[in-house]
N, C-alpha and C. Protein backbone atom coordinates (compact mmCIF):
# COMPACT_ATOMS: atom_id res chain seq x y z
N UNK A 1 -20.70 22.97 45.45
CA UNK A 1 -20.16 22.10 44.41
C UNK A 1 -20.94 20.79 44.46
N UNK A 2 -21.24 19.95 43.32
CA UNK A 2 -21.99 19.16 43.12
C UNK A 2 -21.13 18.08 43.40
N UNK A 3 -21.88 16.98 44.37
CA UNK A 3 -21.11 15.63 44.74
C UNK A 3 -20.88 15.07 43.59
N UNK A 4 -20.05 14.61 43.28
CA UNK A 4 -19.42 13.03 41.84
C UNK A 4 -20.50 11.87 42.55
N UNK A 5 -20.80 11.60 43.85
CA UNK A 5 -20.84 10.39 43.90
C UNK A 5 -22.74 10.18 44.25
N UNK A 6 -23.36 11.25 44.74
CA UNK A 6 -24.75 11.08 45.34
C UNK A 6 -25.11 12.25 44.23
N UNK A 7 -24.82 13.55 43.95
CA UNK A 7 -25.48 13.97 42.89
C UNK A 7 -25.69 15.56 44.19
N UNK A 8 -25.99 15.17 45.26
CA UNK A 8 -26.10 16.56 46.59
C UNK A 8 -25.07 17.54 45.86
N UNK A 9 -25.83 18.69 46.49
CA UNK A 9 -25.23 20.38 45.70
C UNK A 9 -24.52 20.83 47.00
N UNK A 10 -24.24 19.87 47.86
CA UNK A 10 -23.93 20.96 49.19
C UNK A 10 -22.69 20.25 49.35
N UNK A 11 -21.68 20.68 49.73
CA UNK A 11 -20.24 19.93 50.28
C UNK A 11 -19.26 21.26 50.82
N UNK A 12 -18.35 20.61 51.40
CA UNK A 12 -17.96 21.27 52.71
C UNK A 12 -16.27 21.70 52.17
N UNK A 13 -15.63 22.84 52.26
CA UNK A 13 -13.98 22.60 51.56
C UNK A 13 -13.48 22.10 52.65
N UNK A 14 -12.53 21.21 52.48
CA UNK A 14 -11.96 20.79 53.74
C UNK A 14 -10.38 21.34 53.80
N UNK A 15 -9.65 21.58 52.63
CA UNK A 15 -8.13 21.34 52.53
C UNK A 15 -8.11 22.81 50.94
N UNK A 16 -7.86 23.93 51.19
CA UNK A 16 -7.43 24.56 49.79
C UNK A 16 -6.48 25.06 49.58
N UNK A 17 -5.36 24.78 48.86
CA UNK A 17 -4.51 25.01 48.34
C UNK A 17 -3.81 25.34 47.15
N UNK A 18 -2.41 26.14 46.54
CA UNK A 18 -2.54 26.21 45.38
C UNK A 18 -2.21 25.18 44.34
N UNK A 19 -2.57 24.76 43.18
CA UNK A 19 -1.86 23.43 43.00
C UNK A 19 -0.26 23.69 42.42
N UNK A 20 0.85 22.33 41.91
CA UNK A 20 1.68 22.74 41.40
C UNK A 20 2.21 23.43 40.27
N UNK A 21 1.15 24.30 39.59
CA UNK A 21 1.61 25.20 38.51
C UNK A 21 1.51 26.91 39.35
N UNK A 22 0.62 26.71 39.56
CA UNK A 22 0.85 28.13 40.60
C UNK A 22 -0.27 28.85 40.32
N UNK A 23 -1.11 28.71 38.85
CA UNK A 23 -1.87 29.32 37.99
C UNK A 23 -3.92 28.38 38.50
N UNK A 24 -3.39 27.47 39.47
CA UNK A 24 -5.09 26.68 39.58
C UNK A 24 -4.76 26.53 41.52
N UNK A 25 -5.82 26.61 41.69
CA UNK A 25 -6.13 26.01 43.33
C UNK A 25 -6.73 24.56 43.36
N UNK A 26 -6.18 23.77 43.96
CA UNK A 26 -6.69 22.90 44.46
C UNK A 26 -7.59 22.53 45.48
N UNK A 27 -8.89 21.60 45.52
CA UNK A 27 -9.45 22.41 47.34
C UNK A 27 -10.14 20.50 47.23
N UNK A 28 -9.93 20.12 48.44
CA UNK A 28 -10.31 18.57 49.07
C UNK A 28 -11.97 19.25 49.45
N UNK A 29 -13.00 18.60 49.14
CA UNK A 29 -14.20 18.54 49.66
C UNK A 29 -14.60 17.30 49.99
N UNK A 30 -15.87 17.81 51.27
CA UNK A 30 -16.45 16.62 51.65
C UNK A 30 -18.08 16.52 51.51
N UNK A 31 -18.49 16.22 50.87
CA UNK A 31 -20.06 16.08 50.87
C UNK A 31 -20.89 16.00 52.15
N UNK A 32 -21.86 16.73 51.66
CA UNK A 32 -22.67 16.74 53.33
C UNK A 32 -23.50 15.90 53.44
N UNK A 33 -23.87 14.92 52.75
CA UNK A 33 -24.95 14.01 52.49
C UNK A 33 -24.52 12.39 52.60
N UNK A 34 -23.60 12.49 51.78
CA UNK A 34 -22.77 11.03 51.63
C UNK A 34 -21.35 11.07 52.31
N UNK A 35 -21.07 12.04 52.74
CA UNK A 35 -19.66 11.85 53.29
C UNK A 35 -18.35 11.58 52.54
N UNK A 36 -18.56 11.30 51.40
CA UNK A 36 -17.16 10.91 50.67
C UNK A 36 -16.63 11.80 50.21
N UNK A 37 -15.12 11.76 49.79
CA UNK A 37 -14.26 13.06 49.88
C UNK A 37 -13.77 13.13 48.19
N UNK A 38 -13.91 14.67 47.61
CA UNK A 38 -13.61 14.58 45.82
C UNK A 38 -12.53 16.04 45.84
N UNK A 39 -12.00 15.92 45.05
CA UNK A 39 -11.17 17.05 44.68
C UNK A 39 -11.12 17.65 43.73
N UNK A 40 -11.19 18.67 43.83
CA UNK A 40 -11.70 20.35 42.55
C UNK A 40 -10.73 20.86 42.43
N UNK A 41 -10.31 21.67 41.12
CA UNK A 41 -9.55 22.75 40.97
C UNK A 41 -10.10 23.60 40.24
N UNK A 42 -9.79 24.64 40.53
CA UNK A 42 -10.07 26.03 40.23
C UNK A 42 -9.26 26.71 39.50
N UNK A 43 -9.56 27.32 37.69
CA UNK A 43 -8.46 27.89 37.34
C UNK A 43 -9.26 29.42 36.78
N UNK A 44 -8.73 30.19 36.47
CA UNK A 44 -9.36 31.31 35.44
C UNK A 44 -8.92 31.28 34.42
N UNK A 45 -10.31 31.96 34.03
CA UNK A 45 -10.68 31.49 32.03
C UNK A 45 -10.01 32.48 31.76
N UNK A 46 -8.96 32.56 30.69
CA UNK A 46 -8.62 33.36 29.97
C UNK A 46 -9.31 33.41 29.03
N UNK A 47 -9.93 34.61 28.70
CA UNK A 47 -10.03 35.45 26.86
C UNK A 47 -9.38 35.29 25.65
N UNK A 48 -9.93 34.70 24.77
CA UNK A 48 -8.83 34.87 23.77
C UNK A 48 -8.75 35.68 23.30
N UNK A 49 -7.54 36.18 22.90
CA UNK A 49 -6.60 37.33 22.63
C UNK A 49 -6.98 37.26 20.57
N UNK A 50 -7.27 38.01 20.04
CA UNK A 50 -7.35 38.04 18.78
C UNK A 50 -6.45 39.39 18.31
N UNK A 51 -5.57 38.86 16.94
CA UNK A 51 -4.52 39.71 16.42
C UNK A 51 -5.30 40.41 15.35
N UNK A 52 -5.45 41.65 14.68
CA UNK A 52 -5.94 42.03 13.80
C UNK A 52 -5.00 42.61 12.62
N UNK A 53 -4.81 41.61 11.86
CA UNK A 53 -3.73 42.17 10.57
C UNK A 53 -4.73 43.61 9.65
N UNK A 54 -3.11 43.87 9.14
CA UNK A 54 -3.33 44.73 8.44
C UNK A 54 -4.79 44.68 7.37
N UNK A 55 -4.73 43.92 6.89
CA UNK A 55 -6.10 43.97 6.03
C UNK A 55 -7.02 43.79 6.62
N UNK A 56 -7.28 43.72 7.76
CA UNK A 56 -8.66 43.75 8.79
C UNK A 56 -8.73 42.31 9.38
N UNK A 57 -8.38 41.13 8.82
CA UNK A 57 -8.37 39.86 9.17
C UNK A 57 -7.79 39.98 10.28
N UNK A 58 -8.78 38.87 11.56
CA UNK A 58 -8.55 38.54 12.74
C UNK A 58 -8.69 37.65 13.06
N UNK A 59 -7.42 36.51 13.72
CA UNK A 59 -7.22 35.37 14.22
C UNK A 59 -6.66 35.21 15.52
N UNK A 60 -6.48 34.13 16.13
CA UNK A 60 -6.24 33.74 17.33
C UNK A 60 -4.78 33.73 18.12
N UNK A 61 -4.46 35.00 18.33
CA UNK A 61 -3.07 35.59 18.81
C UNK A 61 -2.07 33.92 19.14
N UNK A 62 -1.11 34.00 19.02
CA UNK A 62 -0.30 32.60 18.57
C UNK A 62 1.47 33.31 19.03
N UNK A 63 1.70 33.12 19.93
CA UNK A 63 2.87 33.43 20.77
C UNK A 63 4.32 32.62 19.30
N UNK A 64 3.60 31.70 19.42
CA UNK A 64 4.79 30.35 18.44
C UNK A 64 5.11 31.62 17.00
N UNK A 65 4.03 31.70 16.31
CA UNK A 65 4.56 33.13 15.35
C UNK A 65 4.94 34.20 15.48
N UNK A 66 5.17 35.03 16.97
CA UNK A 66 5.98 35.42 17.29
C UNK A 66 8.03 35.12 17.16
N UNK A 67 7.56 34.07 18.31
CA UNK A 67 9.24 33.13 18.13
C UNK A 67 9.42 32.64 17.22
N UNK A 68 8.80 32.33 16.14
CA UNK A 68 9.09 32.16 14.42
C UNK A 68 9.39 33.11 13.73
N UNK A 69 9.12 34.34 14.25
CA UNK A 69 9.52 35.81 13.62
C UNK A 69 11.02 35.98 14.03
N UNK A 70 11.18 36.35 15.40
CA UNK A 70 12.22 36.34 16.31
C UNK A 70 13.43 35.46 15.96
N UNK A 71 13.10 34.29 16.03
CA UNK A 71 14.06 33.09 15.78
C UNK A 71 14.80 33.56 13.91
N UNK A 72 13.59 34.33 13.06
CA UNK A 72 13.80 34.26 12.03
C UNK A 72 14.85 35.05 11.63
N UNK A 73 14.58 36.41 12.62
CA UNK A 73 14.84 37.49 11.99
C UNK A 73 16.64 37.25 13.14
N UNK A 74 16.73 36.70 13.89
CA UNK A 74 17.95 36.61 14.61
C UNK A 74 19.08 35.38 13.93
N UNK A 75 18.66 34.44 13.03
CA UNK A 75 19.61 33.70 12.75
C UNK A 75 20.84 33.89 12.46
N UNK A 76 21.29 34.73 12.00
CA UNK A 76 22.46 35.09 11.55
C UNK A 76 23.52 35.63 12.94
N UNK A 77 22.60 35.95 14.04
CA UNK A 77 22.91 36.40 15.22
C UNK A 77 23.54 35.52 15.95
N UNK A 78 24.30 35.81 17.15
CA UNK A 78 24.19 34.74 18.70
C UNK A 78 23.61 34.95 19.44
N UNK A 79 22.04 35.06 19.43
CA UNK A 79 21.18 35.11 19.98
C UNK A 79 20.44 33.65 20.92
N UNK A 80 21.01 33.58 22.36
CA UNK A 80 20.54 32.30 22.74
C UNK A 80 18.92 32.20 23.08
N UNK A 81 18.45 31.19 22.62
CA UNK A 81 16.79 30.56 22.59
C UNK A 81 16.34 30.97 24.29
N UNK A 82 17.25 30.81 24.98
CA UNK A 82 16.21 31.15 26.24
C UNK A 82 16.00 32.90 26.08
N UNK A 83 16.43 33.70 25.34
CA UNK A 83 16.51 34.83 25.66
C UNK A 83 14.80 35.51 24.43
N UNK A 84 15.21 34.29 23.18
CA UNK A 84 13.75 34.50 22.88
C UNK A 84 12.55 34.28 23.45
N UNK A 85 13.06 33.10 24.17
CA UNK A 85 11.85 32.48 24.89
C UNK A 85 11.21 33.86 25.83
N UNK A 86 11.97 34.00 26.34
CA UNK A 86 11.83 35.39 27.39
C UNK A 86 11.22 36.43 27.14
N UNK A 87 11.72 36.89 25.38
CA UNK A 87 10.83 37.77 24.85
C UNK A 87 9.58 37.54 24.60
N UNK A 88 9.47 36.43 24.42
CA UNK A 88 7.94 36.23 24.05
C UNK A 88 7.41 35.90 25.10
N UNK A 89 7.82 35.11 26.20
CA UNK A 89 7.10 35.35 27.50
C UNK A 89 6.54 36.88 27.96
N UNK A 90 7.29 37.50 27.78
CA UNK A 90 7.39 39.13 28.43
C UNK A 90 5.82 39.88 27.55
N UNK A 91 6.05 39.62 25.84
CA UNK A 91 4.82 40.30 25.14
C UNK A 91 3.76 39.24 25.45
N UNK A 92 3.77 38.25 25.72
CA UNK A 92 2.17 38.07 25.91
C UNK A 92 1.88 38.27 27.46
N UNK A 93 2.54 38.26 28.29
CA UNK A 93 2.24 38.43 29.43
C UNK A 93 1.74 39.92 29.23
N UNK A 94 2.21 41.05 29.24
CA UNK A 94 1.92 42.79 28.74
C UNK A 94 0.65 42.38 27.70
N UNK A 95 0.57 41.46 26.99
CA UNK A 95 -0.83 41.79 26.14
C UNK A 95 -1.81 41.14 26.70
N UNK A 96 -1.76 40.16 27.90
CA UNK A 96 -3.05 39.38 28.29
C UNK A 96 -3.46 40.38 29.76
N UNK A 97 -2.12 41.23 30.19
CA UNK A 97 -2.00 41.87 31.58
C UNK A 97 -3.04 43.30 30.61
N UNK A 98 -2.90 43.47 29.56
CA UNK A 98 -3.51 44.84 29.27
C UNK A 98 -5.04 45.05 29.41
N UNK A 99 -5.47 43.60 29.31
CA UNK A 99 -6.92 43.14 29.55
C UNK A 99 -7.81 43.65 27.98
N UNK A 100 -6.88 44.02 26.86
CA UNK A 100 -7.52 44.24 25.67
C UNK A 100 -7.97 42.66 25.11
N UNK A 101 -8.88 42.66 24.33
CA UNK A 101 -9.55 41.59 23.67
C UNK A 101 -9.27 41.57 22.13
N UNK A 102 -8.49 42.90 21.62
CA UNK A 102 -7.81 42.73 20.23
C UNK A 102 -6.64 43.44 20.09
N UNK A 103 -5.34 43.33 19.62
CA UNK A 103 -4.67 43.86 19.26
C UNK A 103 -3.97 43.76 17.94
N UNK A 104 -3.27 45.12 17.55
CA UNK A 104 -3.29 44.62 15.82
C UNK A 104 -1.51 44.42 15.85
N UNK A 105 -1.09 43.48 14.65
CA UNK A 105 -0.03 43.59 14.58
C UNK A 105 1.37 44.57 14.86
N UNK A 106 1.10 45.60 14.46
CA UNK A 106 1.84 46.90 14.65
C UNK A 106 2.10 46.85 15.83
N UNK A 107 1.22 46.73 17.24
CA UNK A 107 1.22 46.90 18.43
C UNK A 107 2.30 45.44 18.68
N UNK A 108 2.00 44.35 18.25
CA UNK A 108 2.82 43.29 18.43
C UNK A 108 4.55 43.51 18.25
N UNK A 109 4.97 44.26 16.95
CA UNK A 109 5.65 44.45 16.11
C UNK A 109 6.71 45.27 17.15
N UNK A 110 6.10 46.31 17.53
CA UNK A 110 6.52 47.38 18.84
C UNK A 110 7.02 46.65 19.83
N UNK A 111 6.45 45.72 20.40
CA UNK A 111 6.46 45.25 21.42
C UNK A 111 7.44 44.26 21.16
N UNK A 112 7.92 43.71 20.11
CA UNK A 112 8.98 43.16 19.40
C UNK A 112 10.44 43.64 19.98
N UNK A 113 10.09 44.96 18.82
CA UNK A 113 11.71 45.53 18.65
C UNK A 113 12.12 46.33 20.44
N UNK A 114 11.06 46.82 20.89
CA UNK A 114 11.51 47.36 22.29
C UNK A 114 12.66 46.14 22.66
């Protein structure tokens, strides 16, 4: 890792840990050149997820139009918000865990009503 402060490519981890989201590592380094101490985190890149509608058009999968569907189609219901929330936690987690790079509505839709 490249020093912040001398520009040296070499530094030492001293301290790694996960940070408080659970999702990045945190790690204390020390430069081998200058000695002064910088701190890195480490996260993974997610993919973006692209939805492919029916007419072939493909945009940038969007969890919120989900729970705008959900929220929509339940109003009349007693359906409490943490329980949507949940649902839509649950389908994008299953669609980013599937490791696909497109999925089309229909598949969303499914993954809905289950």
């Amino acid at each position: 890792m490249k020093c912040i402060y001398c520009g040296c490519i070499d530094s030492k981890v001293i301290d790694s840990r996960s940070a408080e989201d659970g999702a990045s590592i945190r790690r204390r380094r020390e430069c081998t050149n200058c000695g002064k101490r910088f701190t890195t985190y480490e996260t993974i890149e997610i993919t973006p997820l692209l939805v492919v509608k029916g007419n072939g058009v493909r945009q940038a999968f969007s969890p919120t139009k989900i729970k705008n569907g959900i929220v929509k189609a339940c109003e009349k219901r007693p359906v409490p918000m943490y329980k949507i929330d949940k649902i839509v936690e649950d389908i994008q987690k299953k669609l980013y865990n599937s490791l696909e790079q497109e999925v089309t509505t229909k598949q969303i839709g499914e993954m809905v009503m289950e």
